[in-house]
Protein backbone atom coordinates (compact mmCIF):
# COMPACT_ATOMS: atom_id res chain seq x y z
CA UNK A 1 62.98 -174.61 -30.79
CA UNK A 2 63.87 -173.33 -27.69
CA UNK A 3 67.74 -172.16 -26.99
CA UNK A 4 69.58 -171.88 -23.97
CA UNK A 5 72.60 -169.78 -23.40
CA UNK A 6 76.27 -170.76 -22.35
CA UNK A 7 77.92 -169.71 -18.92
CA UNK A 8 79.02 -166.37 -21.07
CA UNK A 9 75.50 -165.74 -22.01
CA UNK A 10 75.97 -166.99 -25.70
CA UNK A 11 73.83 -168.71 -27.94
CA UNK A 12 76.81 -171.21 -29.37
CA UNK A 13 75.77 -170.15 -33.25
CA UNK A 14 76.37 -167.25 -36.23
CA UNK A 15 74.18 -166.03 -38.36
CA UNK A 16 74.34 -163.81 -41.70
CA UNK A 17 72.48 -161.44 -42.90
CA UNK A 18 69.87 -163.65 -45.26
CA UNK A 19 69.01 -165.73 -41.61
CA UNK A 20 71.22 -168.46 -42.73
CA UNK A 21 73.03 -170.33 -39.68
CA UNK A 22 76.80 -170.04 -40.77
CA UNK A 23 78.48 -171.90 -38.15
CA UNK A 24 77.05 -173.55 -35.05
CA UNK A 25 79.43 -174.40 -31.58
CA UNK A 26 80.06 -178.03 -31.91
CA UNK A 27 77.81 -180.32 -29.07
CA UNK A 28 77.07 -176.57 -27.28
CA UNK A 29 73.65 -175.85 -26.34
CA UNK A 30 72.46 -174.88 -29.83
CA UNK A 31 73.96 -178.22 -31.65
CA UNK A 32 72.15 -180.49 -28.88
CA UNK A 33 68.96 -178.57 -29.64
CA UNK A 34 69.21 -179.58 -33.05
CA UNK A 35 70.28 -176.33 -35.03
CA UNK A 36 72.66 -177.04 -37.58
CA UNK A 37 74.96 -175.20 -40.54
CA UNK A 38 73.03 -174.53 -43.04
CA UNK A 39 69.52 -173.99 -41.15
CA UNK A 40 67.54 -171.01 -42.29
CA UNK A 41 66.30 -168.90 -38.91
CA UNK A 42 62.65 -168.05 -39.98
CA UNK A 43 61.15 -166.38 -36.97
CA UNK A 44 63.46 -165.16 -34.11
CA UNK A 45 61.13 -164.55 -31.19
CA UNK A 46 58.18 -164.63 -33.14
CA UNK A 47 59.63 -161.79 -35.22
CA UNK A 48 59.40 -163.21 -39.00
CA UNK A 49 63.04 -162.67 -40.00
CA UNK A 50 62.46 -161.42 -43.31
CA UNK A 51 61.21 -157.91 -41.54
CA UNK A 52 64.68 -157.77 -39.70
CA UNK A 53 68.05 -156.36 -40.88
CA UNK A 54 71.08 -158.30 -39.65
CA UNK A 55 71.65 -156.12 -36.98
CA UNK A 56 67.95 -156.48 -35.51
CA UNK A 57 68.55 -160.20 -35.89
CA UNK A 58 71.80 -160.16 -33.52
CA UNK A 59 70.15 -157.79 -31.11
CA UNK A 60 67.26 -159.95 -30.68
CA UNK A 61 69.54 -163.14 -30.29
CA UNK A 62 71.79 -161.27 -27.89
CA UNK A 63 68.97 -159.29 -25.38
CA UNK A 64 65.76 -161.63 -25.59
CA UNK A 65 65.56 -163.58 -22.37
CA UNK A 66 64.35 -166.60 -23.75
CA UNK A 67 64.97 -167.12 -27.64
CA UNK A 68 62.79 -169.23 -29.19
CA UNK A 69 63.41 -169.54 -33.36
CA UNK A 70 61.65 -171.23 -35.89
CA UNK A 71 64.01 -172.88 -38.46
CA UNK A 72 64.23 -174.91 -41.88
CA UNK A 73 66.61 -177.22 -41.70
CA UNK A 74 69.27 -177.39 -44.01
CA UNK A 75 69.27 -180.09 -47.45
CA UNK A 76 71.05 -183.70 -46.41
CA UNK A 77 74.41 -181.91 -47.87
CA UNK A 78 73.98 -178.56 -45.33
CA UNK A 79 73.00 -176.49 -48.27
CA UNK A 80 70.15 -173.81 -47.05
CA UNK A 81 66.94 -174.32 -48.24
């Protein structure tokens, strides 16, 4: 999926360090795109995620001019996969 950033230039979502989307803006641009809690970021600009530390993660999401992710979404209770 595609993601657009806010008027500040944000995503609208968190992230931790495994890739696992902690907490997403409610109805901002991320949450209409379909990212939710719970989803597990598996590329980040077709960077595999699992080659990244967390702070290569957030420096991708914050300078790429168009970020583009791959995900697995979460279980039906918002548990990771």
């Amino acid at each position: 999926m595609t993601l657009r950033r806010n008027g500040l230039g944000q995503l609208g979502f968190h992230v931790n360090y495994e890739g696992i989307v902690a907490e997403v803006e409610p109805y901002g641009y991320a949450w209409q795109a379909g990212l939710r809690q719970g989803s597990r970021l598996v590329e980040i600009c077709k960077v595999a995620v699992a080659t990244l530390s967390h702070e290569q993660m957030i420096d991708l999401l914050r300078t790429s001019v168009t970020v583009k992710v791959v995900i697995i979404p979460p279980h039906e209770d918002a548990t990771p996969r």
